[in-house]
N, C-alpha and C. Protein backbone atom coordinates (compact mmCIF):
# COMPACT_ATOMS: atom_id res chain seq x y z
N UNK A 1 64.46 185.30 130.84
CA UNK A 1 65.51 184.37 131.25
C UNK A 1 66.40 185.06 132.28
N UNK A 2 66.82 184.26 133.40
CA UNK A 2 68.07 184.83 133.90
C UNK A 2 68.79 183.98 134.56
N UNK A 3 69.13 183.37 133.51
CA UNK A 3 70.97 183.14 133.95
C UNK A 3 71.40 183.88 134.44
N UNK A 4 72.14 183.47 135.47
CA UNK A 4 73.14 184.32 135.97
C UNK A 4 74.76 183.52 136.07
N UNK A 5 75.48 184.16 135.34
CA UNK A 5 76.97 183.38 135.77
C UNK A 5 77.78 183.92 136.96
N UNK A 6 77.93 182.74 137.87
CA UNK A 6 78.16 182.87 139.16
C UNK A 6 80.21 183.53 139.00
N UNK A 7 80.54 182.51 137.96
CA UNK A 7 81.77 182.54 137.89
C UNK A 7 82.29 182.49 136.64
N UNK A 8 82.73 183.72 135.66
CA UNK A 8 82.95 184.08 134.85
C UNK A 8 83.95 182.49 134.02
N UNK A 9 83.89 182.16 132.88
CA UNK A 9 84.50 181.16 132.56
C UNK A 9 86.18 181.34 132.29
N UNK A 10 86.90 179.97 133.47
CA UNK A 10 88.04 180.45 133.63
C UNK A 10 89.29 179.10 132.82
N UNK A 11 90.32 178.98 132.56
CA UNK A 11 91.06 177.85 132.40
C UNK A 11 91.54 177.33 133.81
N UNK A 12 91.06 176.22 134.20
CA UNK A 12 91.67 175.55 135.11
C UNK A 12 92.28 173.81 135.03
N UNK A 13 93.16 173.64 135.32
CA UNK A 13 93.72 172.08 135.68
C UNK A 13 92.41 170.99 137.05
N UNK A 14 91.84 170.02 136.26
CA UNK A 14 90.51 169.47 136.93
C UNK A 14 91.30 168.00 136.81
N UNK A 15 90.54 167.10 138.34
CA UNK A 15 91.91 166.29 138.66
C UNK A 15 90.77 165.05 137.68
N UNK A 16 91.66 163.81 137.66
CA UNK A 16 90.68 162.77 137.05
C UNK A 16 89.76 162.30 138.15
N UNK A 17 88.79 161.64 138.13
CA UNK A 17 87.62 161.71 138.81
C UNK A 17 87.18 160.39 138.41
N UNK A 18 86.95 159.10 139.82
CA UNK A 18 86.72 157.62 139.52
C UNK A 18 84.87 158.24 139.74
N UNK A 19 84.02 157.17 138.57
CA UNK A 19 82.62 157.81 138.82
C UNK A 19 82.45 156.37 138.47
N UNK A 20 81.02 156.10 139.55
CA UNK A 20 80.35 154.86 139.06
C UNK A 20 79.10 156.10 138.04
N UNK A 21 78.68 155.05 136.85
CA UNK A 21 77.56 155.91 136.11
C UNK A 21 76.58 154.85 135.55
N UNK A 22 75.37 155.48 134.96
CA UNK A 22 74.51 154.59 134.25
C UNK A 22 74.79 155.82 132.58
N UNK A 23 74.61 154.99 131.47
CA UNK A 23 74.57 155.64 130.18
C UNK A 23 72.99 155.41 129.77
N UNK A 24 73.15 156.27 128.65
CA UNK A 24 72.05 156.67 128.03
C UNK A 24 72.33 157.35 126.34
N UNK A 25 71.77 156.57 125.25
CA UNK A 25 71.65 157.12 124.23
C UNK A 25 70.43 157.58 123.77
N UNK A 26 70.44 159.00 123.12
CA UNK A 26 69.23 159.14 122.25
C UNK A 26 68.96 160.64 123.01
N UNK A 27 68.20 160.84 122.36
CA UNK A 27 67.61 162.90 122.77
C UNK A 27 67.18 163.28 123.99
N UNK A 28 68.30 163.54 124.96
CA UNK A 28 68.05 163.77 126.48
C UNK A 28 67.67 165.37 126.38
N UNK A 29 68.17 166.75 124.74
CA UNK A 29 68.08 167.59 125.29
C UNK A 29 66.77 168.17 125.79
N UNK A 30 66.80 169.30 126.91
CA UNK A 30 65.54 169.31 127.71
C UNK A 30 64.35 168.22 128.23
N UNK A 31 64.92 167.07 128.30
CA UNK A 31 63.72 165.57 128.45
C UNK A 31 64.45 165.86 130.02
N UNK A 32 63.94 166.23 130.82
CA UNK A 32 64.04 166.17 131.88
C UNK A 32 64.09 164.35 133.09
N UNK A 33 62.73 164.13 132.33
CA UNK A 33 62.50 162.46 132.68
C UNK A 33 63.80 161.82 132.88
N UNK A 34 64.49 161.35 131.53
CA UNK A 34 65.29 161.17 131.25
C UNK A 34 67.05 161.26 132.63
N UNK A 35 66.64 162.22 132.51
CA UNK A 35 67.99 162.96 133.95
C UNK A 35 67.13 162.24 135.34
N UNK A 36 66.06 162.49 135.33
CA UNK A 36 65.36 162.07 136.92
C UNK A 36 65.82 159.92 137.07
N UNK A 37 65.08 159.41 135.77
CA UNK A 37 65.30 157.77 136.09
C UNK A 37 66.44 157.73 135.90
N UNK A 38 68.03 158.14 135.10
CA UNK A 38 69.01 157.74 135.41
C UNK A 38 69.50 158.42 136.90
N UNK A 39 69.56 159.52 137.17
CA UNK A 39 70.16 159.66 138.05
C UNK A 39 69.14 159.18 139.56
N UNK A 40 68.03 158.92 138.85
CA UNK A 40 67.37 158.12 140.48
C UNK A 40 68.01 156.40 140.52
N UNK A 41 68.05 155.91 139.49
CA UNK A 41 68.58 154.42 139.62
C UNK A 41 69.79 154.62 140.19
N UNK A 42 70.97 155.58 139.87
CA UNK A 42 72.28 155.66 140.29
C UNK A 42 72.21 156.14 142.03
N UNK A 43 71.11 156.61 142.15
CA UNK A 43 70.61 157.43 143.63
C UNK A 43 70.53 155.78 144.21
N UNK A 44 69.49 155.66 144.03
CA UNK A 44 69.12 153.93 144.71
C UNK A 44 70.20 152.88 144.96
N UNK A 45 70.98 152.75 143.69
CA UNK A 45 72.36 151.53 144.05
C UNK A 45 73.35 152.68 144.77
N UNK A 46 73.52 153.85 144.87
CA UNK A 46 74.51 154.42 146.05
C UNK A 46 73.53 154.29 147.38
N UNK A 47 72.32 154.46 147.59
CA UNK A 47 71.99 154.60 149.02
C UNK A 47 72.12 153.48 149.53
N UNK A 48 72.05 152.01 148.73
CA UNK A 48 72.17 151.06 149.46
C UNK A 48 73.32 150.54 150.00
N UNK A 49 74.03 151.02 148.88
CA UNK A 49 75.49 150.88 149.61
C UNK A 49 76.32 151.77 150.57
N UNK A 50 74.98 152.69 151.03
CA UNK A 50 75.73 153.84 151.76
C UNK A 50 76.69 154.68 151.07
N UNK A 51 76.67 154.85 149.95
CA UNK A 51 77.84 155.70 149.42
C UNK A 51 78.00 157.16 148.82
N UNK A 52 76.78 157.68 149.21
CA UNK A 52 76.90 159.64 149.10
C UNK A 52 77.07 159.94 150.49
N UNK A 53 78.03 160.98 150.41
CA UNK A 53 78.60 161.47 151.40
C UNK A 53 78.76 162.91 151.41
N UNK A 54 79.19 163.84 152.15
CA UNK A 54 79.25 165.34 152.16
C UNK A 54 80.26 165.32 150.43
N UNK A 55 81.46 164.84 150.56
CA UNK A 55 82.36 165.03 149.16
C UNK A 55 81.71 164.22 147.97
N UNK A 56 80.72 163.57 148.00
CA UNK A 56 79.91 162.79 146.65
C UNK A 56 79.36 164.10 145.79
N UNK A 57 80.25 163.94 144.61
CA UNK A 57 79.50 164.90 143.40
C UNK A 57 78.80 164.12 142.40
N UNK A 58 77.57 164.55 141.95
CA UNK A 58 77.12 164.12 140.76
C UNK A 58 77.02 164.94 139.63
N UNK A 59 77.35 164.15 138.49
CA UNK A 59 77.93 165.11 137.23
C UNK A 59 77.07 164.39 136.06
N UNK A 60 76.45 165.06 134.66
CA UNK A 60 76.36 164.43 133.55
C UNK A 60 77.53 164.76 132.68
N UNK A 61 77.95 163.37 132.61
CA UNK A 61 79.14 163.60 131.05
C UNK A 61 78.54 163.46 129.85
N UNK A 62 79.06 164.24 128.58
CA UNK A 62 78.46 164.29 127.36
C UNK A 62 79.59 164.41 126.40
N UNK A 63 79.19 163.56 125.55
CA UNK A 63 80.30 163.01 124.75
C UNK A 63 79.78 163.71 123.00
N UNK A 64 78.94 164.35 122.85
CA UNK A 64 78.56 164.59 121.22
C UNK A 64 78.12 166.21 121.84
N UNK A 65 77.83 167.01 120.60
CA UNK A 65 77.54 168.20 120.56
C UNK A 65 76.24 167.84 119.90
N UNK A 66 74.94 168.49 120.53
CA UNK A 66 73.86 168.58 120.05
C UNK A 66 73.97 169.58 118.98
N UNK A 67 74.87 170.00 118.37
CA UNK A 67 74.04 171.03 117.50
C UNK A 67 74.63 169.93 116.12
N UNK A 68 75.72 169.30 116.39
CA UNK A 68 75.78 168.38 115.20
C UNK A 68 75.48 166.88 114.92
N UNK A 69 75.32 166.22 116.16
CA UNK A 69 74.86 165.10 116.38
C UNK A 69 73.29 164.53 116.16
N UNK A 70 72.84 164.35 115.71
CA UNK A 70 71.44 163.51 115.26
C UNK A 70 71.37 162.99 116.86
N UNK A 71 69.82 163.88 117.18
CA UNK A 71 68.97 163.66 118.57
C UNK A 71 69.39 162.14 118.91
N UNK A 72 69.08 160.99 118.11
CA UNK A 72 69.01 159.51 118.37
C UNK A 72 70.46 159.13 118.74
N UNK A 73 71.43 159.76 118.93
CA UNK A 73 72.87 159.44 119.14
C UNK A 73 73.52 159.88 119.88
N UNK A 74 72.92 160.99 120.63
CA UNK A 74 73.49 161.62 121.46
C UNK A 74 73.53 160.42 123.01
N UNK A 75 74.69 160.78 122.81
CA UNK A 75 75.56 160.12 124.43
C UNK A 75 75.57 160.79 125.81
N UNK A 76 74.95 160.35 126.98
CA UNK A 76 75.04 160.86 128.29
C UNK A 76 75.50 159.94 129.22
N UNK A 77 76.22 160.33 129.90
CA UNK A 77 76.41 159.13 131.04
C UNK A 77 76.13 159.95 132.65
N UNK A 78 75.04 159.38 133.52
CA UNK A 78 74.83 160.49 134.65
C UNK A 78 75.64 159.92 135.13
N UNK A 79 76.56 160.65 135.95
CA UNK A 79 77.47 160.04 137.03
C UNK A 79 77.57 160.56 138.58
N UNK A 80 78.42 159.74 139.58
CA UNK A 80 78.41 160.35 140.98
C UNK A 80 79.50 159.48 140.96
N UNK A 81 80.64 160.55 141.56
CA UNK A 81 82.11 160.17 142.36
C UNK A 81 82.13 159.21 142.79
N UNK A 82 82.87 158.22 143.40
CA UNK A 82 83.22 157.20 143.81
C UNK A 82 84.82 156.81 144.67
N UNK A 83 84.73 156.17 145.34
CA UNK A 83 86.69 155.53 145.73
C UNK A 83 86.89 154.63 144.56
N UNK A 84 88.09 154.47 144.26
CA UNK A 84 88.58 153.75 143.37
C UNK A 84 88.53 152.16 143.54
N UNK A 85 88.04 151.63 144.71
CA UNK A 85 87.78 150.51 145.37
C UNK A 85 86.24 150.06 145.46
N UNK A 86 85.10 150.78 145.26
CA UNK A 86 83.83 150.44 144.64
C UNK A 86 83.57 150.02 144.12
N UNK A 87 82.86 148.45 143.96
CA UNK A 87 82.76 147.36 142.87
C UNK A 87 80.97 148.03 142.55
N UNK A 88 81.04 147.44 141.26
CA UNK A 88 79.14 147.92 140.61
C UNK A 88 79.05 146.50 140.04
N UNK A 89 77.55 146.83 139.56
CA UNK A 89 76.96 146.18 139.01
C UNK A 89 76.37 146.07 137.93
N UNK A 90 75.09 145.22 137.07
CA UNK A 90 73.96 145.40 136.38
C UNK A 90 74.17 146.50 135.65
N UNK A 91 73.24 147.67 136.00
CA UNK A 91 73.28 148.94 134.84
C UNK A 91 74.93 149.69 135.19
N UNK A 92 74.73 149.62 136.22
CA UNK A 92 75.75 150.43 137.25
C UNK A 92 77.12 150.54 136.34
N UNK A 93 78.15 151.22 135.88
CA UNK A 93 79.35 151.15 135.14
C UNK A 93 80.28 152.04 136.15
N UNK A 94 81.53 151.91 136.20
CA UNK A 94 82.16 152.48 136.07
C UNK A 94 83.36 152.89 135.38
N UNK A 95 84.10 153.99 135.51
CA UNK A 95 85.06 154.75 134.51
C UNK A 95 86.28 155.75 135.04
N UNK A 96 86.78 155.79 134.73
CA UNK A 96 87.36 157.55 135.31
C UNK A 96 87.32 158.90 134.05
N UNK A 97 86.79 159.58 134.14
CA UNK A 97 86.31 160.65 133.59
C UNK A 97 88.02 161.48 133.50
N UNK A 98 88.53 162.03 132.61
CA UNK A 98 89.91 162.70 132.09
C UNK A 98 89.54 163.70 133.26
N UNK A 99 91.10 163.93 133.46
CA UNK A 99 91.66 165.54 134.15
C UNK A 99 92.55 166.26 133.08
N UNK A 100 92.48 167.50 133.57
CA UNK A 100 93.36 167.98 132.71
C UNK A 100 93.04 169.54 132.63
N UNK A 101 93.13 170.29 131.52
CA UNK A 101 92.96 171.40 131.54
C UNK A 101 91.62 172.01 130.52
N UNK A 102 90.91 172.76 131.46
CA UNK A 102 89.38 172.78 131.51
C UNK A 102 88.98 173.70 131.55
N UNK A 103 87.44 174.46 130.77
CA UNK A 103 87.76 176.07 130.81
C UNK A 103 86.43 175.70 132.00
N UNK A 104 86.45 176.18 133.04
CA UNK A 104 85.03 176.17 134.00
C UNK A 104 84.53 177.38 134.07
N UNK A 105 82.92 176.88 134.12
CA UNK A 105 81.92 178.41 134.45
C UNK A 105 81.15 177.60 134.92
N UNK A 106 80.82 178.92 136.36
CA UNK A 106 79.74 178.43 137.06
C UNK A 106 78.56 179.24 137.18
N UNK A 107 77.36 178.64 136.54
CA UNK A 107 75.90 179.34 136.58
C UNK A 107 75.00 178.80 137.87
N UNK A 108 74.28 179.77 137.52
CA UNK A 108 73.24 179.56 138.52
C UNK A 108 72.21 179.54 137.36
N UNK A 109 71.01 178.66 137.31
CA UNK A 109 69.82 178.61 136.53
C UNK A 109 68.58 178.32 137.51
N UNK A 110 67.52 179.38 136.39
CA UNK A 110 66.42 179.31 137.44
C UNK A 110 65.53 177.97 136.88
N UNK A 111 66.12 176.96 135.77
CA UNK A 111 64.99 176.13 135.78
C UNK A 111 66.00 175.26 134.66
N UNK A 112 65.53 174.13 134.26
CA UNK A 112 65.91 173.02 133.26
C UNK A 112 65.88 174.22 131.71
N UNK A 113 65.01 174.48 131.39
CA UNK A 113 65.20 175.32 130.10
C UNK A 113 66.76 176.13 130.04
N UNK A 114 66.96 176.41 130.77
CA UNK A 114 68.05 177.53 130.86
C UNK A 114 69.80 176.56 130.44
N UNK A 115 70.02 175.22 130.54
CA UNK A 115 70.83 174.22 130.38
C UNK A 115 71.92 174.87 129.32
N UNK A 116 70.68 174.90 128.02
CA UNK A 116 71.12 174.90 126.53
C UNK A 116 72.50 176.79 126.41
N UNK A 117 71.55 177.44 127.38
CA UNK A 117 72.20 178.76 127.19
C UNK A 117 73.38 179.13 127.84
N UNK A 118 73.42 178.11 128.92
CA UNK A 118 74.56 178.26 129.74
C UNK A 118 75.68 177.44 129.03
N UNK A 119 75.09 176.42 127.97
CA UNK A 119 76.54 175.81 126.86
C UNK A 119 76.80 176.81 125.64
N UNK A 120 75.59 177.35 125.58
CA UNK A 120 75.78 178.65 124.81
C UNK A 120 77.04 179.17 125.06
N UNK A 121 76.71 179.85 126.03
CA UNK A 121 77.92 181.02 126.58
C UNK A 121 79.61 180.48 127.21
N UNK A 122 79.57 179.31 126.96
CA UNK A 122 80.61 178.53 127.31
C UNK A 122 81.22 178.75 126.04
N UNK A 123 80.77 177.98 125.52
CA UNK A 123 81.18 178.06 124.10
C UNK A 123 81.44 179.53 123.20
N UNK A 124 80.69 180.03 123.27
CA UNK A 124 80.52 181.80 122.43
C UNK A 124 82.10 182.08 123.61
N UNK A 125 82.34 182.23 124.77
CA UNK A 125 83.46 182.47 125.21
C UNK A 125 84.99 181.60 124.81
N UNK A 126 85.50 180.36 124.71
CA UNK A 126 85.88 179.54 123.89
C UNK A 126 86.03 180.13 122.65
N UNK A 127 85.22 180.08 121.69
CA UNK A 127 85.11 180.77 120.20
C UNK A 127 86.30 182.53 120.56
N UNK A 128 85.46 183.37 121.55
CA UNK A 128 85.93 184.63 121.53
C UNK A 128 87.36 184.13 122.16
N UNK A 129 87.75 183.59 122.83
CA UNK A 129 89.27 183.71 123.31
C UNK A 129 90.29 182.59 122.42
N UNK A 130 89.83 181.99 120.84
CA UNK A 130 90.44 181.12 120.39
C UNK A 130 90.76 180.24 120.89
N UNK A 131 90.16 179.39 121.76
CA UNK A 131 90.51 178.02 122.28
C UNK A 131 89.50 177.29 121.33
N UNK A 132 90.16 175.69 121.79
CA UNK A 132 89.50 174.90 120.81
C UNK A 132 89.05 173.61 122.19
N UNK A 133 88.37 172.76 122.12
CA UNK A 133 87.97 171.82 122.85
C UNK A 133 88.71 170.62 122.44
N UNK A 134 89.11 170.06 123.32
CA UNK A 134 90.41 168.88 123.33
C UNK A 134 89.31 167.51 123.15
N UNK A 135 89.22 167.44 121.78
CA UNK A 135 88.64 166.51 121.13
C UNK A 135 89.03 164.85 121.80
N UNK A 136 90.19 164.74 121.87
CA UNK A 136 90.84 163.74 122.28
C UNK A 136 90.40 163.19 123.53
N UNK A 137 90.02 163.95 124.86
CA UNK A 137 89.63 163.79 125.80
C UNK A 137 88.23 163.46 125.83
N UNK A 138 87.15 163.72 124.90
CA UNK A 138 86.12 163.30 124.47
C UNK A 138 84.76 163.54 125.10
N UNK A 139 85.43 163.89 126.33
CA UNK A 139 84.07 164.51 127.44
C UNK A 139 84.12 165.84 128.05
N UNK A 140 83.09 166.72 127.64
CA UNK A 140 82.30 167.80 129.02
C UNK A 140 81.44 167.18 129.55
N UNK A 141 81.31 167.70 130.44
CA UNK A 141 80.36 167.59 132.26
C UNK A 141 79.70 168.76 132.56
N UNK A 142 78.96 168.54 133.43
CA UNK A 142 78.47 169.50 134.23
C UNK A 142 78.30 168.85 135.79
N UNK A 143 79.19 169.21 136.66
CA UNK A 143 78.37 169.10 138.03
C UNK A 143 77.75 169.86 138.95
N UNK A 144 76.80 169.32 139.22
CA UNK A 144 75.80 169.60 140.26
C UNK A 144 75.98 170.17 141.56
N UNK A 145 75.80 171.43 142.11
CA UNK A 145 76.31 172.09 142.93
C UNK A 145 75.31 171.55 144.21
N UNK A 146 74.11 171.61 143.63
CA UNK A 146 73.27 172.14 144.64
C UNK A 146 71.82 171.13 144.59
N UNK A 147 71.04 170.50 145.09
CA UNK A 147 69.81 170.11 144.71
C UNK A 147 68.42 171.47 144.74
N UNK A 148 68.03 171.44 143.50
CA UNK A 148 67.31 172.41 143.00
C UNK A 148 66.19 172.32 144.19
N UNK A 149 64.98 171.24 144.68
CA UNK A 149 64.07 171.53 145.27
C UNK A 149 64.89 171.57 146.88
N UNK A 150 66.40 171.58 147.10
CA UNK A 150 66.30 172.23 148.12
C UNK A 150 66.64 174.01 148.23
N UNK A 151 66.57 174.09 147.34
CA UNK A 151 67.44 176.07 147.26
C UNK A 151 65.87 176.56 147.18
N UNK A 152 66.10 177.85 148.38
CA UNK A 152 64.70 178.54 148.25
C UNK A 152 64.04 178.91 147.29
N UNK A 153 64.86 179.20 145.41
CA UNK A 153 64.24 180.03 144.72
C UNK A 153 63.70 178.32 143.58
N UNK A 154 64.45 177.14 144.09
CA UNK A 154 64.78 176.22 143.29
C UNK A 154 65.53 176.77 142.03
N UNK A 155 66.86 176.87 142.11
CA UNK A 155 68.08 177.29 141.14
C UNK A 155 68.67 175.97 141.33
N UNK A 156 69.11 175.97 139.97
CA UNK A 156 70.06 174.80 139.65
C UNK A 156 71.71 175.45 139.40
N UNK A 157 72.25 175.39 140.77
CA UNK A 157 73.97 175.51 140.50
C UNK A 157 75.03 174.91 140.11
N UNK A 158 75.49 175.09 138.78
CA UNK A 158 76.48 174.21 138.56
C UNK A 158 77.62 174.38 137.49
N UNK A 159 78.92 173.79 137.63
CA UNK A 159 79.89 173.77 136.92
C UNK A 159 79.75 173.37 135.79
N UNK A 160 80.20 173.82 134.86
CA UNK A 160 79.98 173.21 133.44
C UNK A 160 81.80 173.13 132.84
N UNK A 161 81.92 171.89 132.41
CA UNK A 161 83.60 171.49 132.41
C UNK A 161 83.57 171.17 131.50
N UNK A 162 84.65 171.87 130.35
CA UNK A 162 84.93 171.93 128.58
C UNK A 162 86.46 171.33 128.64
N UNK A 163 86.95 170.25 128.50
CA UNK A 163 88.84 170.18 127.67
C UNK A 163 89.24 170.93 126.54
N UNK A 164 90.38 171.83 127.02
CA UNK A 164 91.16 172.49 125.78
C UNK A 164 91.79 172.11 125.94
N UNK A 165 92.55 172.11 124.72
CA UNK A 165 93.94 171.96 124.05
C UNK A 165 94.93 172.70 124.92
């Protein structure tokens, strides 16, 4: 394995964020599929509307902890930024995702397997510095730095965003 953490996990203030998204219940962990048809349907209704741009981020929000949640219940919603003036549709939802105060780390992964270890170490850090995750706020994320088949080694770069208390 090699993870590598780009950016040691830090507390930062993360602003609220308008996202059009598609959801998804049931056992996304490592189902790769899964990540490709939601975030390709959400790909398709933004290209038509012209709406990724150099500042368009795409993020998965996750609302349950796999280690206690029953596979069939687990909650994802893929998302990509938006103006607050973007009407959707059909699957299409939108939301605004909480700001607030957030512990961020940024990895670099050499492949989809590597996901689970990089919440690992989020967490095992969290645990070691006594913070607790701001239940109330109800969502971590991860966004997407980089598109994997364009980076020479195909690495997946990205933020992974926890609420504390």
């Amino acid at each position: 394995m090699s993870l590598e953490i780009v950016k040691e996990p830090e507390i930062t203030e993360l602003e609220e964020r308008t996202v059009a998204y598609v959801s998804f219940v049931g056992n996304y962990v490592g189902n790769v599929e899964v990540f490709a048809e939601l975030f390709g349907k959400l790909g398709n209704w933004a290209g038509t509307k012209q709406l990724m741009g150099p500042e368009t981020l795409f993020l998965s929000a996750y609302y349950n902890d796999p280690a206690v949640t029953p596979p069939e219940d687990l909650r994802l919603d893929a998302c990509m930024t938006i103006g607050d003036d973007v009407e959707v549709e059909g699957e299409i939802r939108k939301q605004k995702l909480p700001g607030g105060k957030f512990v961020l780390m940024r990895a670099e992964l050499t492949g989809a397997e590597e996901y689970t270890a990089a919440w690992e170490k989020i967490v095992g850090w969290l645990v070691q510095n006594g913070l607790e995750i701001d239940m109330s706020r109800g969502v971590s994320y991860e966004i997407y730095l980089n598109d994997p088949e364009e980076h020479p080694e195909k690495y997946h770069i990205i933020d992974i965003c926890m609420p504390i208390n």
